[in-house]
Every structure is written in structure tokens, then in C-alpha cells.
Protein backbone atom coordinates (compact mmCIF):
# COMPACT_ATOMS: atom_id res chain seq x y z
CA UNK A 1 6.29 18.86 9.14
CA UNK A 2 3.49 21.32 9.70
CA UNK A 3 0.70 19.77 11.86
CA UNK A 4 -2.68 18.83 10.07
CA UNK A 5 -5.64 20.44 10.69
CA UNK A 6 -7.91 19.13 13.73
CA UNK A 7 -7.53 14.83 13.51
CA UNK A 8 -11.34 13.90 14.01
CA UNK A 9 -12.75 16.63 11.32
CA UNK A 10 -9.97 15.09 8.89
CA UNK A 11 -11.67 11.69 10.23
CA UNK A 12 -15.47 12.00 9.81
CA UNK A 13 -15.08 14.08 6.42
CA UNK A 14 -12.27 11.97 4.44
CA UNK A 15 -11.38 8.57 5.64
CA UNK A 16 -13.43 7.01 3.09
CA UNK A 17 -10.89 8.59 0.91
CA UNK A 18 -7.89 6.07 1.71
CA UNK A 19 -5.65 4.33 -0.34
CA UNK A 20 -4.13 0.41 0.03
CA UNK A 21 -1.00 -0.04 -0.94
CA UNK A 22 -1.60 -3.61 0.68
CA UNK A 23 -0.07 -6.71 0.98
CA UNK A 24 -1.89 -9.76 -0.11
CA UNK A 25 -5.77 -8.36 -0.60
CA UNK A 26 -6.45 -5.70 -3.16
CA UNK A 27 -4.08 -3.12 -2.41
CA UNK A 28 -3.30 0.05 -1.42
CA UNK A 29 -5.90 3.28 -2.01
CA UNK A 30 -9.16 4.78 -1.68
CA UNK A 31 -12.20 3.45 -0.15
CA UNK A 32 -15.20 3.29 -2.29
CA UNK A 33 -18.67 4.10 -1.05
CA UNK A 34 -19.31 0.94 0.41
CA UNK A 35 -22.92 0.21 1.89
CA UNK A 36 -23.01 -2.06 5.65
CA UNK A 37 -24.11 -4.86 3.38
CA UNK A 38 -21.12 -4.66 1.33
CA UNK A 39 -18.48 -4.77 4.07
CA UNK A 40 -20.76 -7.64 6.12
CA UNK A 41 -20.20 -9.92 2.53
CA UNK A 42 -16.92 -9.27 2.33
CA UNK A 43 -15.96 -10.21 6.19
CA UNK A 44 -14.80 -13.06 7.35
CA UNK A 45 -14.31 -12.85 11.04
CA UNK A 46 -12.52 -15.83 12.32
CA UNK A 47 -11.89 -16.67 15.94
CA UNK A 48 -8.12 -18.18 16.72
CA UNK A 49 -9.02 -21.51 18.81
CA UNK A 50 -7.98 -21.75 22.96
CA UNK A 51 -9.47 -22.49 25.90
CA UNK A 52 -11.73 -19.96 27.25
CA UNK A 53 -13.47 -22.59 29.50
CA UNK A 54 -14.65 -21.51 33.27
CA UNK A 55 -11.41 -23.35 34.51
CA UNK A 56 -9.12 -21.16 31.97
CA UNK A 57 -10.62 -18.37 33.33
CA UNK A 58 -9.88 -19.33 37.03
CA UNK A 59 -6.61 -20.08 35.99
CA UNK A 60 -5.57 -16.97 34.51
CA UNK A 61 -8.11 -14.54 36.51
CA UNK A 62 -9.27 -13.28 32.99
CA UNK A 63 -8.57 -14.36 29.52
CA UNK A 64 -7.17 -11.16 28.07
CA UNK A 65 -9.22 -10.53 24.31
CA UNK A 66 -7.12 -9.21 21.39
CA UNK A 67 -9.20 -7.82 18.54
CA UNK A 68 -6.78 -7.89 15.12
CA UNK A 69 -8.16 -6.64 11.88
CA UNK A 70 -6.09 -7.59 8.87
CA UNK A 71 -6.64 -7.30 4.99
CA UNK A 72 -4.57 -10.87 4.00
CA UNK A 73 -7.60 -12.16 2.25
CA UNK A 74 -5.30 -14.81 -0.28
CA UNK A 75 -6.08 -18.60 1.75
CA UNK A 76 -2.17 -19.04 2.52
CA UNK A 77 -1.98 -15.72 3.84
CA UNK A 78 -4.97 -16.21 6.41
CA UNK A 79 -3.61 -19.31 6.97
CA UNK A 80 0.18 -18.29 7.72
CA UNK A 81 -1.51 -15.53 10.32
CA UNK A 82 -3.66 -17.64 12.22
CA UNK A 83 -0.87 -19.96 12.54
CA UNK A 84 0.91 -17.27 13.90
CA UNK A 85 -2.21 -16.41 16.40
CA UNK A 86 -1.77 -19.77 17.61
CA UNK A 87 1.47 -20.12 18.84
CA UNK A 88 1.18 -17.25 20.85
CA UNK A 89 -1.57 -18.19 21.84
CA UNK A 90 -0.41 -21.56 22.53
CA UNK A 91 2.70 -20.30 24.60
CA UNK A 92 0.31 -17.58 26.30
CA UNK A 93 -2.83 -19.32 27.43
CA UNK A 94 -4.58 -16.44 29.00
CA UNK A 95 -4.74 -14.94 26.02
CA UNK A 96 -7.67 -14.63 23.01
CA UNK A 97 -6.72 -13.72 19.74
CA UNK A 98 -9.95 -12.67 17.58
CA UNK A 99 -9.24 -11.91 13.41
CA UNK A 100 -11.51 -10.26 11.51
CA UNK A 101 -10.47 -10.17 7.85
CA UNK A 102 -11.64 -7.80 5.37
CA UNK A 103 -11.23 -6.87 1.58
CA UNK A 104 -9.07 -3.94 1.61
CA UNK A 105 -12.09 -1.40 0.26
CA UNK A 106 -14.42 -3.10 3.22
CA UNK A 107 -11.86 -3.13 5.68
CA UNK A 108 -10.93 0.80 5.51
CA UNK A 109 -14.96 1.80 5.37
CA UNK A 110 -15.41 -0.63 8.36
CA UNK A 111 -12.60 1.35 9.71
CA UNK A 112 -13.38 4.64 9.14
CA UNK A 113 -16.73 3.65 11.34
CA UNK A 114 -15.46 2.38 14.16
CA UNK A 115 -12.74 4.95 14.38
CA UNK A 116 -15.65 8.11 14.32
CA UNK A 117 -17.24 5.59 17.33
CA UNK A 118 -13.81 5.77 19.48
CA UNK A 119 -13.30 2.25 19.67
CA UNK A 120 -10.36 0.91 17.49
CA UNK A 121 -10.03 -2.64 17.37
CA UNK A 122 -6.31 -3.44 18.95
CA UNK A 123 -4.47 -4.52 15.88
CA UNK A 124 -5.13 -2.91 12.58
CA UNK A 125 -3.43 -2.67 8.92
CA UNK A 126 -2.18 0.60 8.66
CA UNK A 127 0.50 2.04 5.80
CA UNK A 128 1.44 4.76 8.12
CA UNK A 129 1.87 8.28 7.27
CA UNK A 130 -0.94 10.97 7.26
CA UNK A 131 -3.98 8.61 7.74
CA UNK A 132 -2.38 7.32 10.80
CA UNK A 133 -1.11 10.80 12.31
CA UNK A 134 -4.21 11.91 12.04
CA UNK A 135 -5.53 8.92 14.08
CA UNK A 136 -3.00 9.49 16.66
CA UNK A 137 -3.71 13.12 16.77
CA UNK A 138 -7.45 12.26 17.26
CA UNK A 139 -6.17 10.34 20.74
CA UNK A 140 -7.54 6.76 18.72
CA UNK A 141 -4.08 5.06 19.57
CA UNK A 142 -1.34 4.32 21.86
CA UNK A 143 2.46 5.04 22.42
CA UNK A 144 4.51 2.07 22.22
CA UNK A 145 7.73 4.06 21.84
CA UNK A 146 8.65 2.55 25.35
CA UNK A 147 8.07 -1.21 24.17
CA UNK A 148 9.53 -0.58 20.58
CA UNK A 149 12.69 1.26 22.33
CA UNK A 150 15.96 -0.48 22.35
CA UNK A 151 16.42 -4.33 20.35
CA UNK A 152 12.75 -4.15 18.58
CA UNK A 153 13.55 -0.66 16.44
CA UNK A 154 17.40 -1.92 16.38
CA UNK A 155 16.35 -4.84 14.55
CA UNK A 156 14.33 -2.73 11.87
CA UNK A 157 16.41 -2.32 8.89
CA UNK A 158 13.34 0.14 6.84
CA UNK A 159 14.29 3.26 9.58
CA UNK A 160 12.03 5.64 6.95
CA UNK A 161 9.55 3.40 6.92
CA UNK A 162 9.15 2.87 11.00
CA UNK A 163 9.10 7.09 10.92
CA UNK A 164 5.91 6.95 9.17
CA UNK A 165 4.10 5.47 11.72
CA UNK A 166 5.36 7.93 14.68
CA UNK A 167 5.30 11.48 15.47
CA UNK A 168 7.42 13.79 17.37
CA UNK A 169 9.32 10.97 19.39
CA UNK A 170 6.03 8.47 19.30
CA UNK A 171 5.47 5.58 17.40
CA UNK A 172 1.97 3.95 17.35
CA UNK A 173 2.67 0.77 15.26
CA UNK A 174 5.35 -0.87 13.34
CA UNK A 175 5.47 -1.93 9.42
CA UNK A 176 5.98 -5.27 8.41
CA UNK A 177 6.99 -4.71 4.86
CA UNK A 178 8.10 -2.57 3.19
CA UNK A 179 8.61 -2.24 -1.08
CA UNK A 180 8.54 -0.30 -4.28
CA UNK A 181 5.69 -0.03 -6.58
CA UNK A 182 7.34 -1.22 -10.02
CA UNK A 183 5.96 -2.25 -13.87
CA UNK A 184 5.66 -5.98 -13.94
CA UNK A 185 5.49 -7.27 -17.00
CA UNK A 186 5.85 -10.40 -19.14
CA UNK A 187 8.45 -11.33 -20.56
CA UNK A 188 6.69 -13.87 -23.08
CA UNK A 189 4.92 -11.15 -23.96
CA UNK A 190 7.35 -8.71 -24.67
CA UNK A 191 9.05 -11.22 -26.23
CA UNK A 192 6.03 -12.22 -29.05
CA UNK A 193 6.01 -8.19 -29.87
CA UNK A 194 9.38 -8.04 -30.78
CA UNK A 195 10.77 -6.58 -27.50
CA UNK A 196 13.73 -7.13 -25.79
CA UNK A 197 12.48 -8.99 -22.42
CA UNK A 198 15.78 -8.78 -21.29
CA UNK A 199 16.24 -4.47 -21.34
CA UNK A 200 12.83 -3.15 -20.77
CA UNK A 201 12.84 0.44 -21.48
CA UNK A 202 14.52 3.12 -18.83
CA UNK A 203 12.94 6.45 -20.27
CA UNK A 204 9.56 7.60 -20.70
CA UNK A 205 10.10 7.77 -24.37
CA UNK A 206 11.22 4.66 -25.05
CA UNK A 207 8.36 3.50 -22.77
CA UNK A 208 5.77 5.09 -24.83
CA UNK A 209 7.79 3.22 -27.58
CA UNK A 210 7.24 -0.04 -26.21
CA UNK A 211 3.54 0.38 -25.45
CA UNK A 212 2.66 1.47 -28.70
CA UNK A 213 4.79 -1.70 -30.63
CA UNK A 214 3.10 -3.92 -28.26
CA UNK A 215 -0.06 -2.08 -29.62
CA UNK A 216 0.80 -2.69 -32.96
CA UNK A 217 1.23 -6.50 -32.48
CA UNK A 218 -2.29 -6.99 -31.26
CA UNK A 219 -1.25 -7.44 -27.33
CA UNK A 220 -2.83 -4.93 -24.38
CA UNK A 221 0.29 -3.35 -23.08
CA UNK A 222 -0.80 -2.30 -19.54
CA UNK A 223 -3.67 -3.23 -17.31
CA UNK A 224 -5.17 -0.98 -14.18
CA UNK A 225 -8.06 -1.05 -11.79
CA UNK A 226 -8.68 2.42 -12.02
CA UNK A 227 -12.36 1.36 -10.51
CA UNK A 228 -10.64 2.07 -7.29
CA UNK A 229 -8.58 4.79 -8.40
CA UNK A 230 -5.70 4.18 -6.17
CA UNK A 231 -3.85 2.12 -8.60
CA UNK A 232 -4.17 5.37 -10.96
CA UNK A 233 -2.54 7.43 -8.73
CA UNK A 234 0.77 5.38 -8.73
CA UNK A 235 0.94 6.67 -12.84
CA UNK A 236 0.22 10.80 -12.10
CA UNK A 237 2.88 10.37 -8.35
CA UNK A 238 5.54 8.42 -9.92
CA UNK A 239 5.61 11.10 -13.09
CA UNK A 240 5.65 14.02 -10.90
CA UNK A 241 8.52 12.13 -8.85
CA UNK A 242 10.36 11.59 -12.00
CA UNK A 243 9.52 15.32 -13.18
CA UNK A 244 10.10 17.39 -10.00
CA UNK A 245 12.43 14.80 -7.25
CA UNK A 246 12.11 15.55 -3.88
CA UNK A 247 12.00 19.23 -3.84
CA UNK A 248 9.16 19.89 -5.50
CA UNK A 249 7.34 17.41 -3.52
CA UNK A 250 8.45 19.21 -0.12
CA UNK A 251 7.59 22.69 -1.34
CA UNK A 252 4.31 21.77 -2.14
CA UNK A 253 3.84 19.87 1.21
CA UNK A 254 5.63 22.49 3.11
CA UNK A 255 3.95 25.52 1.05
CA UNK A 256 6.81 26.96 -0.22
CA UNK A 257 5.75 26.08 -3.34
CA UNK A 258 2.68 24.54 -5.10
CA UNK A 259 1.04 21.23 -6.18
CA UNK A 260 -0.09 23.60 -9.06
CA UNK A 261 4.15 23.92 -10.05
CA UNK A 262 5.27 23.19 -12.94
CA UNK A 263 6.35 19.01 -12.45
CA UNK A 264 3.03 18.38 -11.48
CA UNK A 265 1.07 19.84 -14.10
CA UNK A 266 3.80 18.10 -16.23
CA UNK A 267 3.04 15.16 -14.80
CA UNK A 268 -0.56 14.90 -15.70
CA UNK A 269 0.74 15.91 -19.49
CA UNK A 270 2.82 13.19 -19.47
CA UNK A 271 -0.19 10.65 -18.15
CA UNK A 272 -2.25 12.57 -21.19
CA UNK A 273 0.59 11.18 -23.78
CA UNK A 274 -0.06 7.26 -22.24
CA UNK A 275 -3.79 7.62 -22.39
CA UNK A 276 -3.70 8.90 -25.69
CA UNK A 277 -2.20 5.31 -27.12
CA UNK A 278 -5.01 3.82 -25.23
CA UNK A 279 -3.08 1.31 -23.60
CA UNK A 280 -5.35 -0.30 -21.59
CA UNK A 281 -8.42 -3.11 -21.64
CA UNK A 282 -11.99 -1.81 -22.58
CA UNK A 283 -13.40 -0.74 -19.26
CA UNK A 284 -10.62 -0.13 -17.60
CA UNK A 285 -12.41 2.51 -15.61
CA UNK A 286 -14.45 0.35 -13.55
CA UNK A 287 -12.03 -2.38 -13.01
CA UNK A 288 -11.37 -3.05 -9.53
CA UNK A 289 -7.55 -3.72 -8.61
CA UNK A 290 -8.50 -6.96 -8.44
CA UNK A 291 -9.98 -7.64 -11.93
CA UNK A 292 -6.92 -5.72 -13.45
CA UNK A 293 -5.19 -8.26 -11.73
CA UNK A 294 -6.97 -11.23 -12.68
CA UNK A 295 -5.91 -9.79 -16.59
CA UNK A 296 -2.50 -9.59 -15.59
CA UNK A 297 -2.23 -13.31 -14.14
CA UNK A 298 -3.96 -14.50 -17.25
CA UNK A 299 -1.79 -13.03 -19.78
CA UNK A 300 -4.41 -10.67 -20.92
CA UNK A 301 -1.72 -7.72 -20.63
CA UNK A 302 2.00 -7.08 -20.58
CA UNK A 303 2.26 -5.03 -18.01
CA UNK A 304 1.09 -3.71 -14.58
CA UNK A 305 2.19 -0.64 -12.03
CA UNK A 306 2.10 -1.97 -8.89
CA UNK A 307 3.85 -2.72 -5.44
CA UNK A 308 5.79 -5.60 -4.06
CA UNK A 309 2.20 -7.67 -3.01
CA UNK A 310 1.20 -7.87 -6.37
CA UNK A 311 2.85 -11.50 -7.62
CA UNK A 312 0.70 -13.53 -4.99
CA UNK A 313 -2.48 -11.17 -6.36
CA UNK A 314 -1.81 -11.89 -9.98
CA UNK A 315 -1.39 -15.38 -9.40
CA UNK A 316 -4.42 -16.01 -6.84
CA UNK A 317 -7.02 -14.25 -9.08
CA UNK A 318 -5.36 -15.96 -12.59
CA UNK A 319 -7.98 -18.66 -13.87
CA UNK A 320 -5.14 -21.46 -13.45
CA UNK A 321 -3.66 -19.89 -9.89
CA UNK A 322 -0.47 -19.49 -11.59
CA UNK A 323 -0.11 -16.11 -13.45
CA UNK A 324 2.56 -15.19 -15.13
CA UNK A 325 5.31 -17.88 -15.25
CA UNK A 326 7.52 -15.54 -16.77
CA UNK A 327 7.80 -12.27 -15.14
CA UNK A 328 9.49 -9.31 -14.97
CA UNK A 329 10.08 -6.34 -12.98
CA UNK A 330 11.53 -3.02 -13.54
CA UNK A 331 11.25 0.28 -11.68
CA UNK A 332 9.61 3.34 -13.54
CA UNK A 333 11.28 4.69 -16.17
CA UNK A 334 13.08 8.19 -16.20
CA UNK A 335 11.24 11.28 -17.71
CA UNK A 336 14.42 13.18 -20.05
CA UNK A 337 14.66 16.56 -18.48
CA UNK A 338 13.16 15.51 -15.13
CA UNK A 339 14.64 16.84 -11.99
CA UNK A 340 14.12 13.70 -10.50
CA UNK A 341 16.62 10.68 -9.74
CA UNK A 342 16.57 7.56 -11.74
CA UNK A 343 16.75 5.70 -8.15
CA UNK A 344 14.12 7.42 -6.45
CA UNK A 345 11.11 5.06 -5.67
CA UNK A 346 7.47 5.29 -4.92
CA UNK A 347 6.82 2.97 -2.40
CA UNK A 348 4.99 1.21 1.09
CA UNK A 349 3.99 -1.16 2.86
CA UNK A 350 2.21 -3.13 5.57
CA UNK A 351 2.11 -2.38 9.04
CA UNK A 352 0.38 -2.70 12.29
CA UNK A 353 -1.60 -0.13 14.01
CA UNK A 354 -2.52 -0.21 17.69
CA UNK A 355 -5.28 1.03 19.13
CA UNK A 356 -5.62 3.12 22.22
CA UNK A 357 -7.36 0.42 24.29
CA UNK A 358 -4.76 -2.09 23.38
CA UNK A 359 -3.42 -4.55 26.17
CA UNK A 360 0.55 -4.89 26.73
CA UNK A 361 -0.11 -8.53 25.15
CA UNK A 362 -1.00 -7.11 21.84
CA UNK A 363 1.71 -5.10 21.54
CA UNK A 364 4.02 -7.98 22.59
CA UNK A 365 1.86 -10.29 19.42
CA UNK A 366 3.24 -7.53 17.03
CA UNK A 367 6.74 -7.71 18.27
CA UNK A 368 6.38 -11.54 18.05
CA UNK A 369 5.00 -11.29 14.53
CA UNK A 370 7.85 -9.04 13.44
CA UNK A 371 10.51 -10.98 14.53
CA UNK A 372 13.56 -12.05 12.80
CA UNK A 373 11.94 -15.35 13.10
CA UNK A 374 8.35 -15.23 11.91
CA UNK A 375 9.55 -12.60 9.35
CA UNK A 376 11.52 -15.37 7.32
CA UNK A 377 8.66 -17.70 8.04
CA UNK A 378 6.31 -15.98 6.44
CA UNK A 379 8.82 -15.47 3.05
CA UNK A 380 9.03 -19.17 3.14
CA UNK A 381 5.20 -19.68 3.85
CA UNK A 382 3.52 -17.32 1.99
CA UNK A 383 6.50 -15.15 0.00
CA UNK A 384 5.27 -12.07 1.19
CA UNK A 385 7.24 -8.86 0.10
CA UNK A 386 10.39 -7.16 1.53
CA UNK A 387 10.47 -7.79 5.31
CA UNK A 388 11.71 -5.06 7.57
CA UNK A 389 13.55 -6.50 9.90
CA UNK A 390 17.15 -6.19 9.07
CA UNK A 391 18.18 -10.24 9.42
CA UNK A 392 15.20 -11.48 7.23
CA UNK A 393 16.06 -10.41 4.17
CA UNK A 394 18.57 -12.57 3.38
CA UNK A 395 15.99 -14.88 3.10
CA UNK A 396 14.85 -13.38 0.04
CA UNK A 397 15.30 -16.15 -3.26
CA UNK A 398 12.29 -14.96 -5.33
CA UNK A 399 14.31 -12.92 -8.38
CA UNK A 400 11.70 -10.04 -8.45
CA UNK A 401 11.63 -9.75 -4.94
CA UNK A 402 15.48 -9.31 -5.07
CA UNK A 403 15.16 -6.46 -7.04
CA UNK A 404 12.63 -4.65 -5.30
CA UNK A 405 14.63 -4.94 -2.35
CA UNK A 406 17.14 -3.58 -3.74
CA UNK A 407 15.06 -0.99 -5.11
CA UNK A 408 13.90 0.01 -2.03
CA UNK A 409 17.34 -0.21 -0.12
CA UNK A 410 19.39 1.83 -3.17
CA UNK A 411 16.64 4.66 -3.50
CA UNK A 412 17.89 8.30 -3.18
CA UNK A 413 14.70 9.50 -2.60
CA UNK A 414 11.79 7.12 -1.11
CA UNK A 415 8.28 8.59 -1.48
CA UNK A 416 5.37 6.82 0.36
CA UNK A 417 2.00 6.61 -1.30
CA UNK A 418 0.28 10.34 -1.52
CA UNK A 419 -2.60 9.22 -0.73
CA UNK A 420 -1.72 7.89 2.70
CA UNK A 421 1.17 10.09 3.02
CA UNK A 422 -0.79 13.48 3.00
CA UNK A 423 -3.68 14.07 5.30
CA UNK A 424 -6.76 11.62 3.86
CA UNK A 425 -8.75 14.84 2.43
CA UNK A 426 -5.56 15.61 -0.04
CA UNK A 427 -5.04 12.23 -0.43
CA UNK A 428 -8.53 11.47 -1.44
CA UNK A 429 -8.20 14.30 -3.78
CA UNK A 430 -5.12 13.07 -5.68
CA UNK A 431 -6.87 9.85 -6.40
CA UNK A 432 -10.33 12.10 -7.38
CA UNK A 433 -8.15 14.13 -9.87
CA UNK A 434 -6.37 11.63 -11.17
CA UNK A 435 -9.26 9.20 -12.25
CA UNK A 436 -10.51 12.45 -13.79
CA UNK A 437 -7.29 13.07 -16.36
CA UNK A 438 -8.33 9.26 -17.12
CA UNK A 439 -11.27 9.07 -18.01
CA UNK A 440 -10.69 12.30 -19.76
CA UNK A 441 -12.88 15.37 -18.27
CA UNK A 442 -9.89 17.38 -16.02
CA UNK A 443 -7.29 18.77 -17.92
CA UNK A 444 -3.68 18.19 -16.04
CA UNK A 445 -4.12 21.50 -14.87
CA UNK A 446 -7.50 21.79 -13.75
CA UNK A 447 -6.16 18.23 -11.79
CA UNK A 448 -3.39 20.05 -10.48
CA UNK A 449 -5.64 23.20 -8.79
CA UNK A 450 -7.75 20.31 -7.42
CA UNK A 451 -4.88 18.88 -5.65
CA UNK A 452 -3.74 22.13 -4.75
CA UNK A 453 -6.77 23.70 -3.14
CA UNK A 454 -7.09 20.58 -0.61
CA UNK A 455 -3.56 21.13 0.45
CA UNK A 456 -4.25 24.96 0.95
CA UNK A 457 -6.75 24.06 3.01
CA UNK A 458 -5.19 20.69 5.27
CA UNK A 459 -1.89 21.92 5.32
CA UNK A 460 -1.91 25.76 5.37
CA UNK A 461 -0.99 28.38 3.20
């Protein structure tokens, strides 16, 4: 893997350009242009209770301070975590535990600042991948290859996904879980147009089928936040996945070849031929991932790209807090002719980044948090996705998470999020070009030399 261009330029000119791909808060992709008041309303920093009293302090010398930023913004989420904060904290008095939460689009602005200032907070959601190498490479984090070596990797089932956040023998955080990005859909409504809810459809073409006789019996077949762009960028990855496989993604990356090849351009024909039945809600364009969410919990559409996060999302921004009773989950469909594999997956998840000021006891709060233990807790608690840790995920029982699991486990080829895969400039840029072939003023080929002109620039000719 050729190394990026210099970390902090990639820092101060394109980390507003991230993706989510998130657990729990609005997911996964690019940071919007959000102003200081902005990210102050949509903070909520929260202080995990112990005693930081004079005698505390006597006791211990000093009360060691851990600073942990995390997107979870669901209630049950923030709960589960700080209930997590305060058993260590219980069975390690000296130390502090401070959470800030923030809205996904907040959160990676706020951290975009603070990492151009030098001062990480300890704990941070990360995705891994090209955002965080280029963090590392800046000297923002620290090595805990020598804490993570031996039992801790052992017990991480996701090997790929641990990869992602280290670098030529260092690791600087840990994922937490780890999933596919799939169509959810419901089956009621699949059902009322006529469709089989039972065999949703494996090929493109019998996908474009589908959307247009849900079309024809008055129902909105797919909703998308393409406000933040990220969640268009699943659509234009997962068709050039499907078009080129792995190959063609590694010549572009490694320039023997080009994102301007012929399964990418394809890729953004193939988006074209969606767009074209005008699948989704009016204003789709400005939807955040959020409000595309809130029409997928309320059984506004039938279906919705997205990654294994997304059920607790639907439900929590539905009207009733229920969403969709009756839902469904199937990986993207195969493109006839692609060179792809029907297996391979598009896919993420949350992790933890540490910062290069981190203590030893922060570190030793992530191992705690991705225990065996706490990993089937929070399943129980919250249901969060795929855990990573090998002897948690038999504590799987939701149906859809079963099959994302085994998804994930069964790909052939796994492909993390471009836009946090690839440095943040190119990654920015695939989620620029992509809300352009939506809203209909690039052609796939003018997206295409977009794409490719960052990555001859980050990555090298």
C-alpha cells in the first residue's frame, strides 16, 4: 500500500470530507460544513460520576482524566456506555472518565479541529482505514501494538477489520463492530405490491424490476439521505464492486489501473438506470441520513441501503419508536456480466481511536469495553451490530443481524467504506461526485475523472 501524501496537509485540506459508517448516530460519511454553533447544539458532553474530592486525590496522588468522544447519540446507547464508564470507574477509583457525545456530522468537524490543534481527545470513534493512517502518520496517535499483542488481538475474530486501524506492524485503536451495508426493506410492503417478501431480488435487473412494480402500486421503493452524501456513495461503491471485484478496485488504488476504468464508469451508468425510475421521496437531496431514516421506520418506503446500525436508527427516529415490525435484509444484488462476486460485501464499522496523549488506563477502558464480556452485554442491552470479538457472536438472536454476520464472515472480498478507506481528499471526492450523478449535473464519466484526478494526486501516478 503506497504511502499517502504528507498526513497534516491531507488533515487541514480534507477532513471535513469524512464519511460515518456509524453505529447508533447518523452514520457513516462526509462532514458537512458545520458552523461552531452547530456542533455546540448538537453536543452533549456528559461527565461519568466519581470522587474527585481533595481526599481522592491524596489517595491516589492524581486522579488520572480520560477524555472519550463517541457518536452513540440513541438514549440506550449513551446509557449502555456510561454504564460501562462506571464500572471501570468504579473498580478503578483514581480514574475520571469524561464523554462528550456528538452527532456524527458535529462530531467529525469538532474533530477535524482539534486534530489541526494537536490535541486529540484520548478515545475517539474512528472506522479505520485512510482517515486514521493519515492521523497516525501526522504523529496525532499512539502505538498500542504492545498492549493489543497476545490474548486482546487473539480474541478478535474481524482480523481485516483490526488491519484497518494499523500500519506497518502498528495498531492505533481497535473496532468494536464490524458489518455489511445491506437493502433493508419491508416485507409488508413488498408484500402489498405484489412481491415476493420471501425472495427479494439477487440481480440488478430484477432489482430495477422490483422498484419499478413497487412504483406502479403507489409505494416509494427506496429512501436515502443523500443531504449528507455518504449514504449515496454506498449505491455508486457497491455497483462498481459488483462491476469490477477486487481487481479493479486495487489497480485503481495501486495505479495500475484507473478509477476512470471501465467498472467504474459502469457503475455510475448503472446508478443513472435507478435514478431514472425516480425511486426515491421528493427531496431526497437534502435529506439528512437521519430523515431518510425517520421515512424508513415509518413505512414511508420499502427499502433502504445501509449498514448493520441502521435497525436501532430506523426505529429511534420512527414517530411510534418502533419502525418496521417486519423487516428484511438482503445483501446487494449481482450486476449480470460483473466481474465481481455475489459474496463480496461493502462494509465497516465502529472502532476506537487513541490519541497520542492517551494514559495506559485508557487503553486498558478499550480493552475492557471490547471484551468478550461487555461485547455480549451490549447485544443484550442495546443490540448493537456484529461484535468483533470472536466469543460474542454467538450471542447474536436478532434474524437480520444473523445474516449480516454471516454476510460479513462468508464474504470473498470485504471492501471498507471508500470514503474512509482512501485518503479523506479521494474520499471526499467520491461522495462529491456521486451526489453529482444524483442530482443529475455529472455524467458517470465526468464522476469518474473526478474521482480519478484526486487519486492521481493522493496516491501517485
Amino acid at each position: 500500500m503506497r504511502k499517502f501524501r504528507t498526513a497534516l496537509m491531507i488533515l487541514l485540506l480534507a477532513m471535513g470530507m469524512l464519511p460515518v459508517a456509524c453505529g447508533g448516530a447518523a452514520s457513516d460519511d462526509t462532514a458537512e460544513n458545520t458552523t461552531t454553533e452547530e456542533t455546540t447544539a448538537q453536543e452533549d458532553t456528559t461527565s461519568a460520576e466519581t470522587d474527585t474530592s481533595d481526599a481522592a486525590a491524596d489517595e491516589c496522588g492524581e486522579v488520572v482524566e480520560i477524555e472519550w468522544w463517541h457518536i452513540s447519540t440513541i438514549e440506550a446507547e449513551q446509557a449502555y456506555w456510561q454504564s460501562k464508564a462506571d464500572e471501570f470507574m468504579a473498580n478503578n477509583p483514581c480514574v475520571q472518565i469524561n464523554i462528550t457525545v456528538l452527532e456524527n456530522e458535529a462530531f467529525k468537524a469538532r474533530l477535524t479541529t482539534v486534530m489541526q490543534s494537536g490535541e486529540p481527545p484520548d478515545i475517539f470513534q474512528s472506522w479505520g482505514g485512510g482517515v486514521l493512517w493519515a492521523y497516525a502518520e501526522a504523529g496525532l496517535l499512539r502505538d498500542i501494538s504492545p498492549q493489543l499483542e497476545g490474548e486482546w488481538r487473539d480474541s478478535i475474530a474481524a482480523q481485516s477489520a483490526l488491519e484497518l486501524f494499523g500500519r506497518d506492524g502498528a495498531y492505533y485503536g481497535v473496532p468494536w463492530q464490524w458489518g455489511a451495508v445491506g437493502i433493508y426493506y419491508n416485507k409488508d410492503l413488498f408484500e402489498q405490491a405484489g412481491l415476493d417478501p420471501e425472495n427479494p431480488p439477487a440481480t440488478w435487473s430484477e432489482f430495477l424490476a422490483a422498484v419499478q412494480t413497487l412504483k406502479d402500486a403507489g409505494i416509494t421503493p427506496i429512501t436515502i439521505g443523500e443531504g449528507d452524501k455518504w449514504p449515496g456513495h454506498f449505491w455508486w461503491v457497491y455497483l462498481a464492486i459488483r462491476n469490477g471485484g477486487e481487481q479493479a478496485f486495487l489497480n485503481a488504488f495501486n495505479r495500475a489501473g484507473s478509477f476512470t476504468d471501465a467498472p467504474f464508469v459502469k457503475a455510475g451508468e448503472d446508478l443513472q438506470d435507478l435514478i431514472a425510475l425516480e425511486p426515491f421521496p421528493e427531496g431526497y437531496l437534502g435529506f439528512t441520513y437521519n430523515d431518510s431514516a425517520a421515512v424508513f421506520g415509518n413505512g414511508e418506503a420499502a427499502m433502504e441501503l445501509m449498514g448493520q446500525w441502521h435497525q436501532a436508527v430506523q426505529r429511534d427516529s420512527s414517530e411510534d419508536g418502533a419502525g418496521v415490525a417486519n423487516l428484511g435484509w438482503f445483501l446487494f444484488p449481482m450486476v449480470e456480466g460483473g466481474a465481481g462476486n455475489a459474496s463480496d460485501v461493502l462494509g465497516g464499522g465502529d472502532g476506537f481511536g487513541i490519541g497520542k496523549d492517551a494514559p495506559d488506563e485508557a487503553v486498558e477502558f478499550v480493552r475492557f469495553l471490547t471484551s468478550a464480556e461487555n461485547q455480549t452485554a451490549a447485544l443484550e442491552a442495546v443490540g448493537f451490530g456484529p461484535p468483533t470479538t470472536t466469543d460474542a457472536q454467538s450471542a447474536i438472536t436478532d434474524p437480520v443481524q444473523q445474516q449480516i454476520l454471516e454476510a460479513r464472515n462468508a464474504a470473498a472480498y470485504f471492501q471498507l467504506y471508500y470514503d474512509q478507506f482512501l485518503p479523506p481528499a479521494v474520499g471526499g471526492t467520491v461522495n462529491d461526485a456521486v451526489e453529482q450523478i444524483f442530482a443529475g449535473v455529472a455524467s458517470p464519466e465526468e464522476a469518474a475523472q473526478q474521482i480519478e484526478d484526486s487519486a492521481a494526486l493522493e496516491l501517485g501516478d
